[in-house]
PDB file of N, CA and C in Angstrom:
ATOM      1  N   UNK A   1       0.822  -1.182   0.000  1.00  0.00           N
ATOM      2  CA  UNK A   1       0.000   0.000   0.000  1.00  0.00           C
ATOM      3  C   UNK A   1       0.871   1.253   0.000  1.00  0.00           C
ATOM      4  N   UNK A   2       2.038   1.206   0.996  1.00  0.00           N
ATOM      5  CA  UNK A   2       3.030   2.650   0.728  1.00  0.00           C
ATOM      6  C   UNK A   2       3.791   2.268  -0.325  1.00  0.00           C
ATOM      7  N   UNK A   3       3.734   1.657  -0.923  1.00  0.00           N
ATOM      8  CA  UNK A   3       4.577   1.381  -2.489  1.00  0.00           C
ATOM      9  C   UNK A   3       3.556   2.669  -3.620  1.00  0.00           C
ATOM     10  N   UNK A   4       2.369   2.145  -3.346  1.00  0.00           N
ATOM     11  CA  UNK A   4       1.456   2.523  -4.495  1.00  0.00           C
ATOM     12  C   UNK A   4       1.392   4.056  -4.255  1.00  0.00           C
ATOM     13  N   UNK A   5       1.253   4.542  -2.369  1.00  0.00           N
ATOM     14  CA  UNK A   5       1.141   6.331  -2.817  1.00  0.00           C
ATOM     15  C   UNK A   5       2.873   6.914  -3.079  1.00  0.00           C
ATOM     16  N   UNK A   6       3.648   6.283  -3.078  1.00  0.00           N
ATOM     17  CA  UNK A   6       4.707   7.051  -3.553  1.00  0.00           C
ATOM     18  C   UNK A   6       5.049   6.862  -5.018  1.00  0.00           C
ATOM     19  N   UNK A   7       4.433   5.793  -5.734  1.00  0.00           N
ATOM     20  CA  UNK A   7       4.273   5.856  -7.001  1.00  0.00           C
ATOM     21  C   UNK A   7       2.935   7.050  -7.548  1.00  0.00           C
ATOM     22  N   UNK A   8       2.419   7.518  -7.270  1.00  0.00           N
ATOM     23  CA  UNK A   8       1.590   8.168  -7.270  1.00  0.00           C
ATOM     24  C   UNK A   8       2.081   9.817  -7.000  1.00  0.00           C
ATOM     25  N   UNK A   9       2.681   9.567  -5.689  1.00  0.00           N
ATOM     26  CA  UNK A   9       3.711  10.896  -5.981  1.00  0.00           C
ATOM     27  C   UNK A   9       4.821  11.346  -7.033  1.00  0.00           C
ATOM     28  N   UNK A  10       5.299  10.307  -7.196  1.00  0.00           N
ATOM     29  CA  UNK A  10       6.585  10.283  -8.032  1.00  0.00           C
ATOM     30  C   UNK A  10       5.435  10.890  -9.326  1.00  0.00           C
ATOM     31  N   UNK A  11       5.052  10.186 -10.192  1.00  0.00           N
ATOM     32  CA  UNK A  11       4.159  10.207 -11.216  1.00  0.00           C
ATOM     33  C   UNK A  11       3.667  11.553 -11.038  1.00  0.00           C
ATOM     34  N   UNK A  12       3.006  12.209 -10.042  1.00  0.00           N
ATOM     35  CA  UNK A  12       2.205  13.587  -9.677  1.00  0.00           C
ATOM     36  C   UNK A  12       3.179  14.562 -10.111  1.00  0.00           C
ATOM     37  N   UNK A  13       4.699  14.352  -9.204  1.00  0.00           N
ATOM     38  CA  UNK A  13       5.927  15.251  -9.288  1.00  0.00           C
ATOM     39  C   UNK A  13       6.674  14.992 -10.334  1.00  0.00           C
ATOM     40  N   UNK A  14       6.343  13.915 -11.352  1.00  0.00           N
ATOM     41  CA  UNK A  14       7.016  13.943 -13.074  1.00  0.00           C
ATOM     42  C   UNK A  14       5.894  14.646 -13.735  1.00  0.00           C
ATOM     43  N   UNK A  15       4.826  14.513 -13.547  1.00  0.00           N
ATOM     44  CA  UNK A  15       3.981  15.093 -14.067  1.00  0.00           C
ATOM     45  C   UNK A  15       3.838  17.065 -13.733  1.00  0.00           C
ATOM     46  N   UNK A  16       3.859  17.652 -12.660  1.00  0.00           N
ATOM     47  CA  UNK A  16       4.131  19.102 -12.441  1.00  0.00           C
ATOM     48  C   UNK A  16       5.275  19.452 -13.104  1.00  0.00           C
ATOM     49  N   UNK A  17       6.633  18.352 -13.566  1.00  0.00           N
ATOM     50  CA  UNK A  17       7.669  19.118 -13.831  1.00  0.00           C
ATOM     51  C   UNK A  17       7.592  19.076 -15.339  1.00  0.00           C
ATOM     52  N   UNK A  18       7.043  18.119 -15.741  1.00  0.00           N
ATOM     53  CA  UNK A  18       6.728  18.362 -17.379  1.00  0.00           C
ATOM     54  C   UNK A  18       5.592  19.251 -17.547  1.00  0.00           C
ATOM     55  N   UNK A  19       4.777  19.661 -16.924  1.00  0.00           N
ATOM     56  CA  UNK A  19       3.969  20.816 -17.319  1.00  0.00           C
ATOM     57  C   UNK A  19       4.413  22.535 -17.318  1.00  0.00           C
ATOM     58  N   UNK A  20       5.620  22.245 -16.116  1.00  0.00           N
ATOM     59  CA  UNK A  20       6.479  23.273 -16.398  1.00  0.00           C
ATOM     60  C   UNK A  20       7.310  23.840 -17.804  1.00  0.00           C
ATOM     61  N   UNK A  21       7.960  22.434 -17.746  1.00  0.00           N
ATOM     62  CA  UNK A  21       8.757  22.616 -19.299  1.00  0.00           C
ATOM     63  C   UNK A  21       7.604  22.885 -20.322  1.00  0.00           C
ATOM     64  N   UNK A  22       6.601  22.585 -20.400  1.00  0.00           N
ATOM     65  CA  UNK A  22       5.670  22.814 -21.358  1.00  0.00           C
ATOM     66  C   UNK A  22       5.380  23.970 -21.531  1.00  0.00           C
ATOM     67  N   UNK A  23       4.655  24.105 -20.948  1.00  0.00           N
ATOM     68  CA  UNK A  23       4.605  26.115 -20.562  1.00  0.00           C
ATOM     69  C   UNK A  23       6.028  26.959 -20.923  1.00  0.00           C
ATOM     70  N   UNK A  24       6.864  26.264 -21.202  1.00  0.00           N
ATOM     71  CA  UNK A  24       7.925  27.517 -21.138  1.00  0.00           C
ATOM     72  C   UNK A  24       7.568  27.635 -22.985  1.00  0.00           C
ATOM     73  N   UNK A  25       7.828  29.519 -23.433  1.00  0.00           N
ATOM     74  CA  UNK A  25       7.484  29.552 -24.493  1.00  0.00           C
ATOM     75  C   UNK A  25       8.766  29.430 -25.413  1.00  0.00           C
ATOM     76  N   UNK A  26       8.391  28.831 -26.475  1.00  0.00           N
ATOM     77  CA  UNK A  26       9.480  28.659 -27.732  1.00  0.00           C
ATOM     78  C   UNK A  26      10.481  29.687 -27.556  1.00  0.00           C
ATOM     79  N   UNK A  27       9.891  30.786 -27.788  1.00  0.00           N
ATOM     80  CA  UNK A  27      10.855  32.146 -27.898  1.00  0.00           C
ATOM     81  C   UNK A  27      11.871  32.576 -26.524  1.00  0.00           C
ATOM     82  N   UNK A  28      11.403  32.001 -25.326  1.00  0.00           N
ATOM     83  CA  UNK A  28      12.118  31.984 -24.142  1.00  0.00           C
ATOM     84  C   UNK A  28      12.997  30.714 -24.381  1.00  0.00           C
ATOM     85  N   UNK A  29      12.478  29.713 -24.420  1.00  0.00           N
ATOM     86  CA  UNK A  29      13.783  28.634 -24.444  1.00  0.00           C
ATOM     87  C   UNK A  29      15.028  29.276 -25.768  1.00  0.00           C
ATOM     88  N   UNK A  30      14.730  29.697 -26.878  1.00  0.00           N
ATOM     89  CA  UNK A  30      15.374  30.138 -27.903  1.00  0.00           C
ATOM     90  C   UNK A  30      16.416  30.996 -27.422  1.00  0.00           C
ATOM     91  N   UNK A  31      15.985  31.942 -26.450  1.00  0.00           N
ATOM     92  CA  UNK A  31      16.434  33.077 -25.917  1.00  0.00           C
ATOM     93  C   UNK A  31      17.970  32.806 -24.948  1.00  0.00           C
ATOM     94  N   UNK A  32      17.550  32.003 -24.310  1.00  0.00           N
ATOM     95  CA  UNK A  32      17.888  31.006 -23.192  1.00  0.00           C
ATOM     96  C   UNK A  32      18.939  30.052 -23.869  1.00  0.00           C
ATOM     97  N   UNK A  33      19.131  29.773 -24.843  1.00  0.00           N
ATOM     98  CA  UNK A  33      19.664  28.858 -25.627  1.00  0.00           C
ATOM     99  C   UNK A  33      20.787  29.768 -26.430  1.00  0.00           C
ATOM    100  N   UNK A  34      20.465  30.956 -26.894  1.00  0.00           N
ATOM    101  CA  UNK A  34      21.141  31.787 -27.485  1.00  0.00           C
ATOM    102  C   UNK A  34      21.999  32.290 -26.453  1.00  0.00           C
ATOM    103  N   UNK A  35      21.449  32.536 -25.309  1.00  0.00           N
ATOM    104  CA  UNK A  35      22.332  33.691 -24.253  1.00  0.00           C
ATOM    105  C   UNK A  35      23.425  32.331 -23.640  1.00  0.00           C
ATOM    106  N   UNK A  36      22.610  31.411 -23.337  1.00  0.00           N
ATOM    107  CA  UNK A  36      24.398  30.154 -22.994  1.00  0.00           C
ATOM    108  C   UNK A  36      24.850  30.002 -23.928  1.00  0.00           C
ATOM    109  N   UNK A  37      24.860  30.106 -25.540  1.00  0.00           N
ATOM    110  CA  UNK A  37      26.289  29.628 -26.590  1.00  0.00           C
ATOM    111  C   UNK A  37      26.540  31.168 -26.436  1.00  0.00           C
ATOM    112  N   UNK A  38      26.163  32.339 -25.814  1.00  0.00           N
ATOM    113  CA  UNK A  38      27.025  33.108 -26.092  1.00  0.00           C
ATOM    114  C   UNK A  38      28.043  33.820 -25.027  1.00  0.00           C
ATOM    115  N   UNK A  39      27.318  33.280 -23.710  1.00  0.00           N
ATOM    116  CA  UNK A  39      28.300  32.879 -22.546  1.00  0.00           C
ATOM    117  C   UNK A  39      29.117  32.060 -22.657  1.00  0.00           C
ATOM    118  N   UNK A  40      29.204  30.849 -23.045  1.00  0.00           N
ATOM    119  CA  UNK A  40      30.131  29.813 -23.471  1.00  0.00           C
ATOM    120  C   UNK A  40      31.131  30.295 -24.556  1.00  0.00           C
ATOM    121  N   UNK A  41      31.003  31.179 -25.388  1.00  0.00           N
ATOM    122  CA  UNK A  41      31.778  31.545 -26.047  1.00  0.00           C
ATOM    123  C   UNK A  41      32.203  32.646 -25.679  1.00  0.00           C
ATOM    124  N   UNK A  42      32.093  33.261 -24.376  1.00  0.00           N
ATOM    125  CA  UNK A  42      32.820  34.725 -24.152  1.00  0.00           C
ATOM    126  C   UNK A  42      33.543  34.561 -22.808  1.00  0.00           C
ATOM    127  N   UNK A  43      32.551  33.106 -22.089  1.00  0.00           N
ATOM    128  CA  UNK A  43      33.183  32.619 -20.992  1.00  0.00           C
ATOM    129  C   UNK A  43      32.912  33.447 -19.653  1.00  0.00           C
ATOM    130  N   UNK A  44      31.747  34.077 -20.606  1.00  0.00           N
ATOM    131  CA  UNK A  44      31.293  34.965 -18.660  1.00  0.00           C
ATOM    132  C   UNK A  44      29.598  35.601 -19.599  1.00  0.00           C
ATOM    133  N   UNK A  45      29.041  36.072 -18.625  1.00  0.00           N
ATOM    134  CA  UNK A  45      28.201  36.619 -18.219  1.00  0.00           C
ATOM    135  C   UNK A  45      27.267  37.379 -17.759  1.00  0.00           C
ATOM    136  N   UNK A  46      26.676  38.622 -18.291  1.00  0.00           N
ATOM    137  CA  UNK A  46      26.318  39.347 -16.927  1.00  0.00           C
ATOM    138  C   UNK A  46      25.216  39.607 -16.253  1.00  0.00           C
ATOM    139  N   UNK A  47      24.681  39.237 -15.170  1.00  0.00           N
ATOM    140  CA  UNK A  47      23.539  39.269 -14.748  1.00  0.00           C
ATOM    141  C   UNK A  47      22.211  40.098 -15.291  1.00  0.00           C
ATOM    142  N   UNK A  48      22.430  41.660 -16.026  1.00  0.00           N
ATOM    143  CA  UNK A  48      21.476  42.282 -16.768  1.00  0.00           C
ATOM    144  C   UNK A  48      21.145  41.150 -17.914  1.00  0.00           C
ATOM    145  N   UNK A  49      22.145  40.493 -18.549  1.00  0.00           N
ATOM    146  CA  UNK A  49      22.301  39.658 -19.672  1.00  0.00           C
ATOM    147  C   UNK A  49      21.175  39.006 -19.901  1.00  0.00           C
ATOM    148  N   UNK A  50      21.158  38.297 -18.228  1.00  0.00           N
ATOM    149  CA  UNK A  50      20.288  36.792 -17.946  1.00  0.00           C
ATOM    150  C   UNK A  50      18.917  37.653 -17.797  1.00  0.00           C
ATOM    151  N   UNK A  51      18.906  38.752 -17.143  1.00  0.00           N
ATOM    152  CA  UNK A  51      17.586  39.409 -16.921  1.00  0.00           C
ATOM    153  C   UNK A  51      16.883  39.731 -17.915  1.00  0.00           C
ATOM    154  N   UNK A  52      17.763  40.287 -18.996  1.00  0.00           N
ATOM    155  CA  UNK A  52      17.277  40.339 -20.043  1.00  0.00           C
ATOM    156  C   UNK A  52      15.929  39.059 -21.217  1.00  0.00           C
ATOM    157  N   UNK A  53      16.558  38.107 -20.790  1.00  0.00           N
ATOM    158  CA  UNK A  53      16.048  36.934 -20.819  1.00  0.00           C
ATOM    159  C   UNK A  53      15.109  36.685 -20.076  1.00  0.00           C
ATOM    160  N   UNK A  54      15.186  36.689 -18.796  1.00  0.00           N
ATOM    161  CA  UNK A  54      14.285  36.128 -17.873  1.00  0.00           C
ATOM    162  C   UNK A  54      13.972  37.740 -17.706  1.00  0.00           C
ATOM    163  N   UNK A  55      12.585  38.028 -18.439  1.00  0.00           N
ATOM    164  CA  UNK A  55      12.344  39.272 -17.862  1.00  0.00           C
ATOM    165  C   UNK A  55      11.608  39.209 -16.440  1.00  0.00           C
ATOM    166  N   UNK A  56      10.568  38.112 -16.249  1.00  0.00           N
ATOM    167  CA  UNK A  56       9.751  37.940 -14.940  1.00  0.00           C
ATOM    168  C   UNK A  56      10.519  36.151 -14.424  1.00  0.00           C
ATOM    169  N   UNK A  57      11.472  36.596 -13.875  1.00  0.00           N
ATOM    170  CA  UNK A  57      11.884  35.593 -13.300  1.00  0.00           C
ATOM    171  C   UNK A  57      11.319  34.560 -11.883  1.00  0.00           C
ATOM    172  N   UNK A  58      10.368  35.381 -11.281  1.00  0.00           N
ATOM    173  CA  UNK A  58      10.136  34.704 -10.793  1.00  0.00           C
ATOM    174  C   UNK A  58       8.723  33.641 -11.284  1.00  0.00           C
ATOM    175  N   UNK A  59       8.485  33.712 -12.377  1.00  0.00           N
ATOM    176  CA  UNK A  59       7.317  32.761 -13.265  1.00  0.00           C
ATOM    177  C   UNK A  59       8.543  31.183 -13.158  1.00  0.00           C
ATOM    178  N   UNK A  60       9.416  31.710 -13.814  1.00  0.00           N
ATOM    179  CA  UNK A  60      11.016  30.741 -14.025  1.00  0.00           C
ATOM    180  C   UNK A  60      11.480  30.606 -13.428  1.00  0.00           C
ATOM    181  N   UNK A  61      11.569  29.971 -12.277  1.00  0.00           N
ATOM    182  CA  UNK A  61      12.533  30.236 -11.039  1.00  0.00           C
ATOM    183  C   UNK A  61      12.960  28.516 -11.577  1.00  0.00           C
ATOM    184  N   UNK A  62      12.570  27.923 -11.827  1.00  0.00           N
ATOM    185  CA  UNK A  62      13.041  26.376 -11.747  1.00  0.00           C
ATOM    186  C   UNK A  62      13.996  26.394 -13.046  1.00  0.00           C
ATOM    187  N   UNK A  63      13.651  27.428 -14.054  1.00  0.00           N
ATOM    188  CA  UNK A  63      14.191  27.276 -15.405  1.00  0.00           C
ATOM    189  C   UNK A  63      15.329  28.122 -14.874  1.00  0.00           C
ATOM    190  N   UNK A  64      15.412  28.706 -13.990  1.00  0.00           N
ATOM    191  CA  UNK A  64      16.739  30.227 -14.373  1.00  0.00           C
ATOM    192  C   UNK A  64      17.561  29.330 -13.075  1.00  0.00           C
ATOM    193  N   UNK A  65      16.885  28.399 -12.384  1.00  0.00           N
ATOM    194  CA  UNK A  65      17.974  27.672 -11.528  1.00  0.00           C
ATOM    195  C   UNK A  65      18.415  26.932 -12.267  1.00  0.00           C
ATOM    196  N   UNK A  66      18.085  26.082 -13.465  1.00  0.00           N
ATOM    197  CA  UNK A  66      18.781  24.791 -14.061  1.00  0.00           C
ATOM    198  C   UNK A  66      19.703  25.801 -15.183  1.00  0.00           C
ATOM    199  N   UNK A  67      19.499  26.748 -15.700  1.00  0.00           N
ATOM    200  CA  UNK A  67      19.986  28.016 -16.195  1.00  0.00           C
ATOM    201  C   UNK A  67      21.439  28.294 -15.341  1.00  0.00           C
ATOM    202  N   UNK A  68      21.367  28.182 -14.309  1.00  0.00           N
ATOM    203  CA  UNK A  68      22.265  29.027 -13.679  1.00  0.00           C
ATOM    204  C   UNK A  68      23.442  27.692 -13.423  1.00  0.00           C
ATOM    205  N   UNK A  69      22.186  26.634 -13.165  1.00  0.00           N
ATOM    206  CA  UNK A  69      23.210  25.136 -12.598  1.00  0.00           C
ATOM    207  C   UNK A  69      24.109  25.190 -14.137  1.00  0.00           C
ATOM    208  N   UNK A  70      23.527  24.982 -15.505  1.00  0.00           N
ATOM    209  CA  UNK A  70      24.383  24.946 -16.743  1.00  0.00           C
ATOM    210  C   UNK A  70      25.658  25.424 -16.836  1.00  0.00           C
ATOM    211  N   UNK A  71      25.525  27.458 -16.265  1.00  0.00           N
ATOM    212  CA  UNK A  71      26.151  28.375 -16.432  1.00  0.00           C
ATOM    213  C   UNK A  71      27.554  28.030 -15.375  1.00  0.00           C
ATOM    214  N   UNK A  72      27.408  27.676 -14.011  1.00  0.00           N
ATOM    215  CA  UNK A  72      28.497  26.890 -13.291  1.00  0.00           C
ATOM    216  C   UNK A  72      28.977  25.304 -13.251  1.00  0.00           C
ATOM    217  N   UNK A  73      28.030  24.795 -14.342  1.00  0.00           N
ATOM    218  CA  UNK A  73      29.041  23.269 -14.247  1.00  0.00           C
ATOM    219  C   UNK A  73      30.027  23.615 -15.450  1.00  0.00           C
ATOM    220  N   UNK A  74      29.933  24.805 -16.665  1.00  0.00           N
ATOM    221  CA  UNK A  74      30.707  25.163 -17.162  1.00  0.00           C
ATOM    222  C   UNK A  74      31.587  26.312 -17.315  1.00  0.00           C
ATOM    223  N   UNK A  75      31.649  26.232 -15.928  1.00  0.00           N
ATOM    224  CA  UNK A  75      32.529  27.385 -15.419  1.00  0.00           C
ATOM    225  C   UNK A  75      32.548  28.475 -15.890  1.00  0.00           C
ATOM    226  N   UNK A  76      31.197  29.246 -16.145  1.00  0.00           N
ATOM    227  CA  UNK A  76      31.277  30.287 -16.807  1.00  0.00           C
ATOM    228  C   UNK A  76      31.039  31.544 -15.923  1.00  0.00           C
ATOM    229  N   UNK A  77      31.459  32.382 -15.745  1.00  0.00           N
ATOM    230  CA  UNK A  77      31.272  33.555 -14.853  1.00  0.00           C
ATOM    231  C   UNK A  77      30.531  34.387 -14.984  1.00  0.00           C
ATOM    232  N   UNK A  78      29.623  35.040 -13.807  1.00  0.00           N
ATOM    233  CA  UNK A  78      28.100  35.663 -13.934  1.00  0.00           C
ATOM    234  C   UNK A  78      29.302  36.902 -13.391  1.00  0.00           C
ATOM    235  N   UNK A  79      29.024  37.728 -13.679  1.00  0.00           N
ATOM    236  CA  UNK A  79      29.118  39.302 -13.491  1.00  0.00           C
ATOM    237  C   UNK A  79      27.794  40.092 -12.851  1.00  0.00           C
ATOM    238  N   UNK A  80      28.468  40.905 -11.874  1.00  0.00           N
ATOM    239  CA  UNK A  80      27.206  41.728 -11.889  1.00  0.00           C
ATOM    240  C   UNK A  80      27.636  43.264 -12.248  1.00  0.00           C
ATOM    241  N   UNK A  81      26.158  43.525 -12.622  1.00  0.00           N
ATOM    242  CA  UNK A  81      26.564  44.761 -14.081  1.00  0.00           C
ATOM    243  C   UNK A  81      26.929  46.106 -12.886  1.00  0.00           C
ATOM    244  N   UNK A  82      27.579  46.720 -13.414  1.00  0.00           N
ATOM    245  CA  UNK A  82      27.915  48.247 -13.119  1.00  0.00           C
ATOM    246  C   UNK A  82      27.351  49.513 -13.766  1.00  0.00           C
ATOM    247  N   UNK A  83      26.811  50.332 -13.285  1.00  0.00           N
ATOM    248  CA  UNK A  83      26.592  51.196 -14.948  1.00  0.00           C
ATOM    249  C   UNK A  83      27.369  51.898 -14.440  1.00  0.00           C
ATOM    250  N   UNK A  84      27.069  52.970 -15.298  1.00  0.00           N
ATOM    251  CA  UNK A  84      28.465  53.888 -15.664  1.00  0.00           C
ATOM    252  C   UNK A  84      27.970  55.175 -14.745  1.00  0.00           C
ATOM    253  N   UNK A  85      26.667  55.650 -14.660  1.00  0.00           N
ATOM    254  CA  UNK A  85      26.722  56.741 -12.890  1.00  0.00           C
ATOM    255  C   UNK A  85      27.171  56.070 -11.863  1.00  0.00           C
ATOM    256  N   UNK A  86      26.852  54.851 -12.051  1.00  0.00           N
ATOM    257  CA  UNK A  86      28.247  54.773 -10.373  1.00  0.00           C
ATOM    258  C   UNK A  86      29.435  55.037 -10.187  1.00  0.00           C
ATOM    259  N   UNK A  87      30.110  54.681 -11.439  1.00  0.00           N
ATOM    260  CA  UNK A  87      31.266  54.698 -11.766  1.00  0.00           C
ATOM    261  C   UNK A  87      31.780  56.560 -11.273  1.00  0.00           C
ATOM    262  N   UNK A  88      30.734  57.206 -12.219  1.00  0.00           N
ATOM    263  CA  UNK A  88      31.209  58.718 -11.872  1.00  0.00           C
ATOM    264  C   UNK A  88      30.736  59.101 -10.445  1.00  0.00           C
ATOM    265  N   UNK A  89      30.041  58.435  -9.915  1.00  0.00           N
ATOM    266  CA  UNK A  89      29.688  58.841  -8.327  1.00  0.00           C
ATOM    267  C   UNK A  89      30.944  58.346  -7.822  1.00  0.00           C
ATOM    268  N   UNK A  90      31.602  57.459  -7.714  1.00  0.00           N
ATOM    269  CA  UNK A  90      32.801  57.335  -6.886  1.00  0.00           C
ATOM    270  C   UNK A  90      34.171  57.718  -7.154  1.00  0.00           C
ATOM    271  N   UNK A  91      34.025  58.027  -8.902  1.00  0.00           N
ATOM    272  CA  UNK A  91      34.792  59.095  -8.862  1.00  0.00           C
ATOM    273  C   UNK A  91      35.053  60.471  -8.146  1.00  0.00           C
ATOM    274  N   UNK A  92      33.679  60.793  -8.310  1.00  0.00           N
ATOM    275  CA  UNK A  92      33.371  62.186  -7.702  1.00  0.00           C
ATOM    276  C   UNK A  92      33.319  62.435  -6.190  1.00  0.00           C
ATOM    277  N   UNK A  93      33.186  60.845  -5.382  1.00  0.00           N
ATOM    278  CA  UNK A  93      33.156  60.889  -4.089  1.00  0.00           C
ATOM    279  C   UNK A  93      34.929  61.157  -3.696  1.00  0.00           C
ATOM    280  N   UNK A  94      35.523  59.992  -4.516  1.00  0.00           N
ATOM    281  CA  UNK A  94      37.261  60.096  -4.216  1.00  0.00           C
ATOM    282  C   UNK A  94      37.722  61.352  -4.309  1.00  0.00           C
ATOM    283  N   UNK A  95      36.993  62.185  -5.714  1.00  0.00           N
ATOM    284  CA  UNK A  95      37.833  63.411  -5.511  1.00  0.00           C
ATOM    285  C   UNK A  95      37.439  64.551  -4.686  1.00  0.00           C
ATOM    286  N   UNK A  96      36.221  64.355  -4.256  1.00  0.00           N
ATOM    287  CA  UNK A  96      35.863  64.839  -2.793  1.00  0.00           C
ATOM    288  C   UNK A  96      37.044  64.758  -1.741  1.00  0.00           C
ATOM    289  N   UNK A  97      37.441  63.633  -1.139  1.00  0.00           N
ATOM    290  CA  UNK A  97      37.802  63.251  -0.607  1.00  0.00           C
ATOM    291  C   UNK A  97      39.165  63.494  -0.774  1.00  0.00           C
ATOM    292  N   UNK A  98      39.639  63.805  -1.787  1.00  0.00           N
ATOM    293  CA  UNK A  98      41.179  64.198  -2.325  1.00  0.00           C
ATOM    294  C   UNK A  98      41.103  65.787  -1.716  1.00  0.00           C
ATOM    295  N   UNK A  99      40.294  66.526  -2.277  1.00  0.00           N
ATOM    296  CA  UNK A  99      39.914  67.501  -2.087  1.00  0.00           C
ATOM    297  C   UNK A  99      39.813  68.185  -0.265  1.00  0.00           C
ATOM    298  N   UNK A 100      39.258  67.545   0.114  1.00  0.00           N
ATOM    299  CA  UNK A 100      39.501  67.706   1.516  1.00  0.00           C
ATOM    300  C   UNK A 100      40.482  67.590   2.397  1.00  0.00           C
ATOM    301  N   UNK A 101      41.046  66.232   2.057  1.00  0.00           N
ATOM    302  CA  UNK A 101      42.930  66.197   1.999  1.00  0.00           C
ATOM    303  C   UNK A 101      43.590  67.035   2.127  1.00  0.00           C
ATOM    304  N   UNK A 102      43.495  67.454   0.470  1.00  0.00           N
ATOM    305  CA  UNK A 102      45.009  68.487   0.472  1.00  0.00           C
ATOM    306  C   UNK A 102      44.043  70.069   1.098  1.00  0.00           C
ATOM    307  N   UNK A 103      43.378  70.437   1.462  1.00  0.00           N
ATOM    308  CA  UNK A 103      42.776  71.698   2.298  1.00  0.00           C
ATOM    309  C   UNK A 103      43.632  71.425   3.458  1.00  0.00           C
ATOM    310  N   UNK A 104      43.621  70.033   4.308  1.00  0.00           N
ATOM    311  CA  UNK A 104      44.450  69.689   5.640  1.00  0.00           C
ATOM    312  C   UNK A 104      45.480  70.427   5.873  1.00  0.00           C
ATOM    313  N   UNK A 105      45.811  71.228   6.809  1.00  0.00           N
ATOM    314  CA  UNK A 105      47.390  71.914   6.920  1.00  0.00           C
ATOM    315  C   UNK A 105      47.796  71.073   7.596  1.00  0.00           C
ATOM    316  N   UNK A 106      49.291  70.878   7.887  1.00  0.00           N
ATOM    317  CA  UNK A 106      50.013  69.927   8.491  1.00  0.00           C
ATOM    318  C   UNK A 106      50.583  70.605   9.822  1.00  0.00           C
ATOM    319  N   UNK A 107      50.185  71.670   9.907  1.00  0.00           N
ATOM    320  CA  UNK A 107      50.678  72.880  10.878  1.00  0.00           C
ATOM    321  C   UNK A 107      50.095  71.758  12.290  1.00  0.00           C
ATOM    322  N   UNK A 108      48.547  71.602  12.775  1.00  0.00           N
ATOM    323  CA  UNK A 108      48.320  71.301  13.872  1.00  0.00           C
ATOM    324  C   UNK A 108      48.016  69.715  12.886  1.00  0.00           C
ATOM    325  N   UNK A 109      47.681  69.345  14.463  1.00  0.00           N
ATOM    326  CA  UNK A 109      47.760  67.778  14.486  1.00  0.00           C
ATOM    327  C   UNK A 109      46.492  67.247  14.897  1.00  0.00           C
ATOM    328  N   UNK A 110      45.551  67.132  14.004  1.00  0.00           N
ATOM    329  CA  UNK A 110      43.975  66.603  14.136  1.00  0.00           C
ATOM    330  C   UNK A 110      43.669  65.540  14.924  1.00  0.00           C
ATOM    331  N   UNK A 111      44.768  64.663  14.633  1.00  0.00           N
ATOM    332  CA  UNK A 111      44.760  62.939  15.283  1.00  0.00           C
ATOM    333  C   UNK A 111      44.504  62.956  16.784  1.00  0.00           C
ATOM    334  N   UNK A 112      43.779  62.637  17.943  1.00  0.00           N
ATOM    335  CA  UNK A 112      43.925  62.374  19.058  1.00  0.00           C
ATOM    336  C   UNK A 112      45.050  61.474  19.218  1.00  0.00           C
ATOM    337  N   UNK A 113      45.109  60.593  18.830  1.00  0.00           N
ATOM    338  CA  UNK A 113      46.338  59.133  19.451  1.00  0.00           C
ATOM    339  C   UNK A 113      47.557  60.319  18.952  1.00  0.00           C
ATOM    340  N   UNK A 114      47.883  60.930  18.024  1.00  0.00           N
ATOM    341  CA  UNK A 114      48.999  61.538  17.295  1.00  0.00           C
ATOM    342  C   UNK A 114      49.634  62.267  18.522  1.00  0.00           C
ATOM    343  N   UNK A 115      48.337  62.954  18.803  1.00  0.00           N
ATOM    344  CA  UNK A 115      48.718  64.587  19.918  1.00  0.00           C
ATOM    345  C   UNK A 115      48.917  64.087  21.298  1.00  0.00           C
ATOM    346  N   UNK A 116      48.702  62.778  21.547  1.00  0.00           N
ATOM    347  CA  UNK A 116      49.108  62.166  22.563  1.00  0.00           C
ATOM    348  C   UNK A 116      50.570  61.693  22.496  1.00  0.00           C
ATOM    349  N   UNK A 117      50.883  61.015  21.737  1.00  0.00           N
ATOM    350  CA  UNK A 117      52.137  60.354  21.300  1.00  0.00           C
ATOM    351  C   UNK A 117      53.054  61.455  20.981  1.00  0.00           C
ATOM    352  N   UNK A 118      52.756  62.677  20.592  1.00  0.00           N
ATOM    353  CA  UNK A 118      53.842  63.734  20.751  1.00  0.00           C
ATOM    354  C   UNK A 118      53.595  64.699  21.827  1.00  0.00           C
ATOM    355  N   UNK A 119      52.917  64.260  22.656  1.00  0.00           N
ATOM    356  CA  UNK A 119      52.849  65.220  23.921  1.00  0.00           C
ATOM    357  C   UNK A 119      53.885  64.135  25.104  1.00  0.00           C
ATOM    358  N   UNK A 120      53.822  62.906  24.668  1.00  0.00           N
ATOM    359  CA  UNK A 120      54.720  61.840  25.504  1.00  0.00           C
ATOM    360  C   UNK A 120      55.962  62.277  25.726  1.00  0.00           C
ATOM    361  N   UNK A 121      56.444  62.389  23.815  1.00  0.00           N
ATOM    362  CA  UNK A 121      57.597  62.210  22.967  1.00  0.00           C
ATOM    363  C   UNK A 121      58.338  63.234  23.584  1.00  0.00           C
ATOM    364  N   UNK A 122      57.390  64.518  24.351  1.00  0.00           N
ATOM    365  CA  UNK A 122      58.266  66.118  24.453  1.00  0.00           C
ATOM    366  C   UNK A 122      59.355  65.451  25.914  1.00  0.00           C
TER     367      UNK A 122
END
């Protein structure tokens, strides 16, 4: 009798996972198929890439995991994207920060531990 409901499960849970694959549309598997030969041929990845693809990923969560399992059994590297205002925000933060620097006079001594260690030193 517990033979027969776990055949019944098994069968239930082959059956949900082929209705999955079914549902997935031509033009997404295509998509999906195109974006790994072209990771495989560049040897990396970048996460906008895959998004691009998987626009509502969470419909795909089983497809963008066996997606992702593909993408690391062939060692291919996922990136995550940068754009390019960040890039100038931390430029612009460093040279902030440069900027404030060289304003510093070297005349007094800002440091607490410093003004201690040369108040020892006298």
């Amino acid at each position: 009798m517990a033979k027969a409901k776990t055949k019944k499960t098994t069968k239930k849970t082959n059956k949900a996972t082929e209705d999955k694959t079914k549902k997935v549309p031509k033009a997404l598997q295509k998509d999906i198929t195109a974006l790994f030969k072209k990771a495989k041929k560049m040897g990396c990845v970048t996460q906008d890439e895959v998004l691009e693809v998987f626009v509502e990923p969470e419909l795909y969560t089983d497809l963008l995991d066996d997606f992702y399992d593909q993408i690391i059994a062939n060692k291919i590297d996922v990136f995550e994207s940068v754009s390019e205002d960040a890039d100038a925000e931390n430029v612009s933060d460093v040279e902030r920060e440069l900027e404030v620097l060289s304003t510093l006079t070297s005349s007094g001594v800002s440091d607490p531990v410093r003004m201690y260690l040369k108040e020892i030193g006298r």
